[in-house]
N, C-alpha and C. Protein backbone atom coordinates (compact mmCIF):
# COMPACT_ATOMS: atom_id res chain seq x y z
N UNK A 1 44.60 19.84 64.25
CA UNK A 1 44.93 18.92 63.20
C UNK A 1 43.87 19.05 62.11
N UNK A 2 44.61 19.11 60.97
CA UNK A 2 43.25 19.61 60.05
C UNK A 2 43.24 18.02 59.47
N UNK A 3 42.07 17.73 59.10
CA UNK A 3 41.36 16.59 58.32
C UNK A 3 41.75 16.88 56.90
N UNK A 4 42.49 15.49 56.27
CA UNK A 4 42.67 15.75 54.90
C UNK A 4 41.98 15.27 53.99
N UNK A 5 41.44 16.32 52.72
CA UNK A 5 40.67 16.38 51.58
C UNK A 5 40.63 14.90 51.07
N UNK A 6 40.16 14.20 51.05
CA UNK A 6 40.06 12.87 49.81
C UNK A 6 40.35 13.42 48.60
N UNK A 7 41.36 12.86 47.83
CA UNK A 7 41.76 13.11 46.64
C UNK A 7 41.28 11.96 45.93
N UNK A 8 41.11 12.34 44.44
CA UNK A 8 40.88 11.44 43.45
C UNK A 8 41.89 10.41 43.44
N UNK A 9 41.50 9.24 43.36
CA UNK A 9 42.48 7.68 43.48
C UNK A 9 42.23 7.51 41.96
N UNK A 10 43.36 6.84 41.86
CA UNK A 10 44.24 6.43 40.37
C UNK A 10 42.99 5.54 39.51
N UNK A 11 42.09 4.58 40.25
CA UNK A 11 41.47 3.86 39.48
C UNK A 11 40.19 5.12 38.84
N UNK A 12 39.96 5.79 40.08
CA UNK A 12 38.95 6.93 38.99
C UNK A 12 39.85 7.64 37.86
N UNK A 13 41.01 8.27 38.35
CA UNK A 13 41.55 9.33 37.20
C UNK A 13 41.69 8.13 35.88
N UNK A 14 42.41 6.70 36.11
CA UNK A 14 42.06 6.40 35.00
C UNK A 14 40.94 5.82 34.08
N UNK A 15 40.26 5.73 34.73
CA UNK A 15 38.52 5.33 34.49
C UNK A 15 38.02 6.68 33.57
N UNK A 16 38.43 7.56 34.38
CA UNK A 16 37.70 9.10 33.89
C UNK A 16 38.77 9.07 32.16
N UNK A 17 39.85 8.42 32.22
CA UNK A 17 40.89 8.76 31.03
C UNK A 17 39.90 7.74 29.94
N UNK A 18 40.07 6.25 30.41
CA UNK A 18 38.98 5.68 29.38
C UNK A 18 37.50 6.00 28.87
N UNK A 19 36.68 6.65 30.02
CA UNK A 19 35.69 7.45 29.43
C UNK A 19 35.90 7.86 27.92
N UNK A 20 36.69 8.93 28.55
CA UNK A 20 37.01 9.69 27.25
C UNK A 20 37.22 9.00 26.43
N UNK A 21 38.59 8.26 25.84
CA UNK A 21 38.22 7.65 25.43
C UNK A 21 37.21 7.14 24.81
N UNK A 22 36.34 6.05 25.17
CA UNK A 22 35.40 5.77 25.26
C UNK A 22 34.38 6.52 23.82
N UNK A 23 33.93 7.77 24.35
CA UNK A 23 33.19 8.48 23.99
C UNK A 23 33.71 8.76 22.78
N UNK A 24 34.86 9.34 22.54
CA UNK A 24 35.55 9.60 21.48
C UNK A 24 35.15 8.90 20.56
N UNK A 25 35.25 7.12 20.63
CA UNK A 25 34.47 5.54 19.84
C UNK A 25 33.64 6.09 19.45
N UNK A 26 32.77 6.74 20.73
CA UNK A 26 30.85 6.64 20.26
C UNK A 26 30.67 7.45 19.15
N UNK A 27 31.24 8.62 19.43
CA UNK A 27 30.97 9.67 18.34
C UNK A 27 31.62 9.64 16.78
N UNK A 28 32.80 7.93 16.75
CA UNK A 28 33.00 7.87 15.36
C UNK A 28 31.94 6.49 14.86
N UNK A 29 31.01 6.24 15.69
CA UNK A 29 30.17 5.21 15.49
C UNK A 29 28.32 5.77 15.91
N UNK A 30 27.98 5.20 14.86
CA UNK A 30 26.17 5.53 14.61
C UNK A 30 25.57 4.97 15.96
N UNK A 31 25.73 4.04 16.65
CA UNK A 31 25.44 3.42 18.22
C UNK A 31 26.43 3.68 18.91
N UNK A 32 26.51 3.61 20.25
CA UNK A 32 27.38 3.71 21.11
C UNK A 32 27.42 1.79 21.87
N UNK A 33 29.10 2.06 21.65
CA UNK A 33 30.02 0.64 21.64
C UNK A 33 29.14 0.06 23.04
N UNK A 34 28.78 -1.01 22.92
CA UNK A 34 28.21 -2.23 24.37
C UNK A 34 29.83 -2.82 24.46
N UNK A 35 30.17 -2.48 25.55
CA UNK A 35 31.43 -3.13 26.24
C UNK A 35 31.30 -4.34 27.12
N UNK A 36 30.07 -4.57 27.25
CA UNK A 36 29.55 -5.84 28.63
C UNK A 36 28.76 -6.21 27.54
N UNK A 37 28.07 -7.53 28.40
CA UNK A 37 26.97 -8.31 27.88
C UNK A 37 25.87 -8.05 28.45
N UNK A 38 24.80 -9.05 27.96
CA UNK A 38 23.38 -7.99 28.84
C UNK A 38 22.84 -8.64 29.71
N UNK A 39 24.47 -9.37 30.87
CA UNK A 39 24.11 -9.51 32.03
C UNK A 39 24.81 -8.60 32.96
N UNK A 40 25.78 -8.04 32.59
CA UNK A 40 26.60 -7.03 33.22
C UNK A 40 26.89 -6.35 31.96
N UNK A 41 26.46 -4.80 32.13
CA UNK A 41 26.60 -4.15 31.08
C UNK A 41 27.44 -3.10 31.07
N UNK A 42 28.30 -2.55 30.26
CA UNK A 42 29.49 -1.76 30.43
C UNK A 42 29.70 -0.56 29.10
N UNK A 43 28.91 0.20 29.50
CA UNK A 43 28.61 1.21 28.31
C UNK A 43 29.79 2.89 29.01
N UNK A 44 29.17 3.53 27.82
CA UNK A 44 29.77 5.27 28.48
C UNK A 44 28.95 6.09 29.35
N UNK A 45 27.50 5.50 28.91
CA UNK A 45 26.53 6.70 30.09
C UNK A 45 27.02 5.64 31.55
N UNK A 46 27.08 4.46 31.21
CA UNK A 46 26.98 3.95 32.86
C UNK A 46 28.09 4.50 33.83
N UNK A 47 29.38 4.51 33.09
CA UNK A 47 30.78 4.35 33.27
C UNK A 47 30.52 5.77 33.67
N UNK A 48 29.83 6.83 33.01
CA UNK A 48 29.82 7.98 33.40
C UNK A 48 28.82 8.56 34.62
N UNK A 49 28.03 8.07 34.62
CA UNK A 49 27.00 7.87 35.54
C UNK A 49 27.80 7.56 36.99
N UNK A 50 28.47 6.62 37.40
CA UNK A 50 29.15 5.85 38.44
C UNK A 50 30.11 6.95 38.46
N UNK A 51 31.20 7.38 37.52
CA UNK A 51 32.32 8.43 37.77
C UNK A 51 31.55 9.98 38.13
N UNK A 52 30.35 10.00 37.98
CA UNK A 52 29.35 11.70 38.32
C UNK A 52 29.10 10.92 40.12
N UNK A 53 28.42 10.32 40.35
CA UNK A 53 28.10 9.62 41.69
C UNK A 53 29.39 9.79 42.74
N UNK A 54 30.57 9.37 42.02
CA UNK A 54 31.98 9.01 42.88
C UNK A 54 32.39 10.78 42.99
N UNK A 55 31.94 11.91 41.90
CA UNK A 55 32.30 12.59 42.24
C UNK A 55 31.69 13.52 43.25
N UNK A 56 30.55 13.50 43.18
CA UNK A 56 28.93 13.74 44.37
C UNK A 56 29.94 13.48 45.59
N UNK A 57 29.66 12.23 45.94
CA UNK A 57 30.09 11.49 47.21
C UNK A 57 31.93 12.32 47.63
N UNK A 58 32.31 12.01 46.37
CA UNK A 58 33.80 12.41 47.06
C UNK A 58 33.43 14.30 47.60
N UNK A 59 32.73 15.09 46.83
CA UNK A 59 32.22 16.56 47.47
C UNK A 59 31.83 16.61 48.74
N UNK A 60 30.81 15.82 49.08
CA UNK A 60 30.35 15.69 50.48
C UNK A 60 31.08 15.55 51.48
N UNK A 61 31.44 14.46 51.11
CA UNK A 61 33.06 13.83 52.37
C UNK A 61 33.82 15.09 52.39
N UNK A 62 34.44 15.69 51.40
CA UNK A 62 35.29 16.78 51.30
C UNK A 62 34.91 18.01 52.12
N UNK A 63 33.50 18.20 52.28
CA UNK A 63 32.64 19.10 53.16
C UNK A 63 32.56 18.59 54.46
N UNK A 64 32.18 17.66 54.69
CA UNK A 64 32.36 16.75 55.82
C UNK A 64 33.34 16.94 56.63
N UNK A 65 34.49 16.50 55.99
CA UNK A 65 35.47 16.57 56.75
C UNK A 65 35.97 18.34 56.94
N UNK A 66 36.02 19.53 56.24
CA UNK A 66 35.61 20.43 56.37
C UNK A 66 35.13 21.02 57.49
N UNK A 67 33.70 20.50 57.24
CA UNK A 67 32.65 20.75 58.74
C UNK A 67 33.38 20.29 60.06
N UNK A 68 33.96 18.69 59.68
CA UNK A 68 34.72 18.65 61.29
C UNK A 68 35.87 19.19 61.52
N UNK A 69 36.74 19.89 60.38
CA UNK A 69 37.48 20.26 61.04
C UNK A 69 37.34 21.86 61.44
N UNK A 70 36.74 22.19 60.96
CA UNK A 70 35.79 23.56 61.75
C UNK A 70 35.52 23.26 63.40
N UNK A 71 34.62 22.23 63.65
CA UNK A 71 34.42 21.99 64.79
C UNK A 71 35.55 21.84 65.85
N UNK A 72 36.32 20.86 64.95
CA UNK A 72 37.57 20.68 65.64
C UNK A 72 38.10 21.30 66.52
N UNK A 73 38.53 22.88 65.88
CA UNK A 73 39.14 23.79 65.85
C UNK A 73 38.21 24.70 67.01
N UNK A 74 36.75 24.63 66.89
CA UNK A 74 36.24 25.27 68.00
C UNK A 74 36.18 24.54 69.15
N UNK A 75 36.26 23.13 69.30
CA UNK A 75 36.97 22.32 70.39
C UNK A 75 37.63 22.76 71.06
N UNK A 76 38.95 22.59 70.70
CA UNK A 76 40.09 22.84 70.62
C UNK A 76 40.02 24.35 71.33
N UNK A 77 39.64 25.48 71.18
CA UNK A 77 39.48 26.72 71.39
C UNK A 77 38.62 26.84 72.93
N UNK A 78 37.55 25.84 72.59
CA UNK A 78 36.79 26.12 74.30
C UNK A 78 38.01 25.28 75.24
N UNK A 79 38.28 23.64 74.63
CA UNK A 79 39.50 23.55 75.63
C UNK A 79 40.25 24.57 76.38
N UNK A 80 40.97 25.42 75.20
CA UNK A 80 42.08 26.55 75.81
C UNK A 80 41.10 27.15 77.19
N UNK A 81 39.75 27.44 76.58
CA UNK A 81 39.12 28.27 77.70
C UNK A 81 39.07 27.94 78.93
N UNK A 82 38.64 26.49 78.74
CA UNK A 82 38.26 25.96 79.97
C UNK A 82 39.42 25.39 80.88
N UNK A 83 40.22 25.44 80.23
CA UNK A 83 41.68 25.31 81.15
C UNK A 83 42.25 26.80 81.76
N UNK A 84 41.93 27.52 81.14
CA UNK A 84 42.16 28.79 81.52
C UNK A 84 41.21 28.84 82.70
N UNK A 85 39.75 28.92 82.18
CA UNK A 85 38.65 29.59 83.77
C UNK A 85 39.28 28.58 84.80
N UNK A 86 39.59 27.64 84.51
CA UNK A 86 39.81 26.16 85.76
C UNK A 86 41.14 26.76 86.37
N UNK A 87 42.27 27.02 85.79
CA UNK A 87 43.44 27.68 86.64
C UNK A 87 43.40 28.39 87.42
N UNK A 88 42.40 29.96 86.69
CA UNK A 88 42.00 31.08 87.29
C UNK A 88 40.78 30.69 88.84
N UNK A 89 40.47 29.86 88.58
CA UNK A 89 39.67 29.51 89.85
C UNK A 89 40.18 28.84 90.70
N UNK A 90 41.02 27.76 90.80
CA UNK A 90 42.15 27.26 91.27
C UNK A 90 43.26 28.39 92.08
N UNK A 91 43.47 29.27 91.45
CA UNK A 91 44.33 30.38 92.09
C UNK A 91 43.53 31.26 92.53
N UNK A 92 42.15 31.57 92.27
CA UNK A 92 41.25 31.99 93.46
C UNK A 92 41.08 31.55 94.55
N UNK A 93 41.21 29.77 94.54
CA UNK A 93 40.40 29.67 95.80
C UNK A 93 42.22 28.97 96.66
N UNK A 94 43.20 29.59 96.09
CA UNK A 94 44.41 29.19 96.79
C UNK A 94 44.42 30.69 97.16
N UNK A 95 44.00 31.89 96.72
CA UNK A 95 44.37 33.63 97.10
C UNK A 95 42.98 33.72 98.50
N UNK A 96 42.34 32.99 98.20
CA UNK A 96 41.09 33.17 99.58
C UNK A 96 41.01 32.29 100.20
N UNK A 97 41.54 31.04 100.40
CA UNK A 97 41.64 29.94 101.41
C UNK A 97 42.87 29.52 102.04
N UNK A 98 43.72 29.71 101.25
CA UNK A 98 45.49 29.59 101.42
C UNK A 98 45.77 28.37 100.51
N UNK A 99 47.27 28.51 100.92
CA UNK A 99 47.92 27.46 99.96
C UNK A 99 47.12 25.85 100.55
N UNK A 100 47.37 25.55 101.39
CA UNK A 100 47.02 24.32 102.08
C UNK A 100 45.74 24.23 102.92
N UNK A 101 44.62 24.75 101.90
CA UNK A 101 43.18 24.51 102.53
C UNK A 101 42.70 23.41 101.78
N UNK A 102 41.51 22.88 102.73
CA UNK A 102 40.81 21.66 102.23
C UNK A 102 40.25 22.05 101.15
N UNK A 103 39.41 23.38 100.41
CA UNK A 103 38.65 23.83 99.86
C UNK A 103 39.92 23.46 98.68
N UNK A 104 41.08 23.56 98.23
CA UNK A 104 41.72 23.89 97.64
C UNK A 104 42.01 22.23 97.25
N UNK A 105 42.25 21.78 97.81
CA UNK A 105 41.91 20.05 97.35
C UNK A 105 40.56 19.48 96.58
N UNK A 106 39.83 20.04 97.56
CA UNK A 106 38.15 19.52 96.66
C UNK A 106 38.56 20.26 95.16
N UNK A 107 38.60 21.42 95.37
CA UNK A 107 38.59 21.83 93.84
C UNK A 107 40.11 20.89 92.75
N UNK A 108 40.74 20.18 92.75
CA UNK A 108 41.44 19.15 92.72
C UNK A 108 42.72 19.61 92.66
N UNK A 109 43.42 20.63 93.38
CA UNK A 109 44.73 21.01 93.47
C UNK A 109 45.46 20.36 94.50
N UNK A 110 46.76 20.65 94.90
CA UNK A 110 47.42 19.82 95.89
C UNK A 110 47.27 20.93 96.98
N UNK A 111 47.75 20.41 98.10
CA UNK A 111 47.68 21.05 99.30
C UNK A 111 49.17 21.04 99.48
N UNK A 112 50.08 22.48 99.83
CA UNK A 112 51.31 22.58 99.51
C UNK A 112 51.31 21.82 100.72
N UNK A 113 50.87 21.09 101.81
CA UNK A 113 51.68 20.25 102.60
C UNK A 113 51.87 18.90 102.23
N UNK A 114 51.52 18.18 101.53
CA UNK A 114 51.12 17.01 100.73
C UNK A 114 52.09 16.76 99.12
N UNK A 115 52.46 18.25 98.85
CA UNK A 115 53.54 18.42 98.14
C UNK A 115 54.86 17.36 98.25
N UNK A 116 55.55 16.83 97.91
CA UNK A 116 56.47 16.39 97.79
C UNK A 116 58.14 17.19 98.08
N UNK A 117 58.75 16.93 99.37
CA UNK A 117 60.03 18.05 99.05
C UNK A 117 60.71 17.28 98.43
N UNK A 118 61.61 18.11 97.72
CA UNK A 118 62.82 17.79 97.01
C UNK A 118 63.94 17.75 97.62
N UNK A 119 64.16 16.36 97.70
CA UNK A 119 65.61 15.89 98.40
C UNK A 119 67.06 15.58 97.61
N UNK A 120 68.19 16.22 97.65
CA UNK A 120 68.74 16.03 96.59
C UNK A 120 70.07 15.02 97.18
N UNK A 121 70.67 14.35 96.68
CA UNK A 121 71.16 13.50 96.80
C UNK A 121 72.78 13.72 96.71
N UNK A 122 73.83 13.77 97.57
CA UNK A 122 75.31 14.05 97.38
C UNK A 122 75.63 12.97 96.44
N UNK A 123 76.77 13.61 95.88
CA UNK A 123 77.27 12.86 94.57
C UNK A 123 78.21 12.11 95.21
N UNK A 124 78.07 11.13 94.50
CA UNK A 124 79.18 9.77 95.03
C UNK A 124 80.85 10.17 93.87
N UNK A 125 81.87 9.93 94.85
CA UNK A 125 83.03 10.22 93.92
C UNK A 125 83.54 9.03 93.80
C-alpha cells in the first residue's frame, strides 16, 4: 500500500492566490499595505513567510511518507521470506519425521492424525 503524497489544501492555494495579489498592491504603493493592526499583524512578508514554512513542512512529510513507504515495501518483502523459510522448514521436518510426528507439532503444524476427516453428508430429497 503506498502512502499518499499530502497535496496542497484549498486554504493554502488560495492564500498563495491573495499573496499575489497582495504584492501586486505593494509594488503600486511606496510602503507595503498593513492588513492587521499592531496587535495581530497581517502583511505580505508574513503571509509569505507562513506559506514558505507550510511549504518546508508539507516537503518533509512528503519524504516521510516516502521513506515509509520504502520501508513498507521492504516489510512486506522479508514477510514473503519468512513465510517462505517457515513452510520450507515445516515440510522438512514433515520429509524427516513423518506426517504425524511430535517434532512436527512443536514446530506448529498439525499432526495428520489430529486432522479433521471430512464427512459428507447424504442429501435429503
Amino acid at each position: 500500500m503506498g502512502y499518499r503524497k499530502v497535496k496542497e489544501s484549498l486554504p493554502v492555494t488560495n492564500a498563495k492566490k491573495r499573496r499575489d495579489g497582495m504584492k501586486v498592491i505593494d509594488e503600486a504603493r511606496e510602503t507595503p499595505v498593513e492588513y492587521g493592526d499592531a496587535t495581530k499583524p497581517c502583511n505580505t512578508a508574513l503571509l509569505s513567510t507562513k506559506i514558505a514554512a507550510y511549504d518546508a513542512d508539507q516537503s518533509v512529510l512528503n519524504q516521510m511518507l516516502a521513506d515509509a513507504d520504502t520501508v513498507s515495501n521492504r516489510i512486506k518483502n522479508e514477510e514473503k521470506e519468512i513465510k517462505s523459510l517457515y513452510k520450507r522448514a515445516l515440510s522438512g521436518a514433515v520429509s524427516k519425521f513423518g506426517e504425524d510426528s511430535d517434532e512436527v507439532e512443536m514446530m506448529g503444524g498439525t499432526r495428520s492424525s489430529e486432522r479433521k476427516k471430512r464427512v459428507s453428508k447424504p442429501k435429503q430429497a
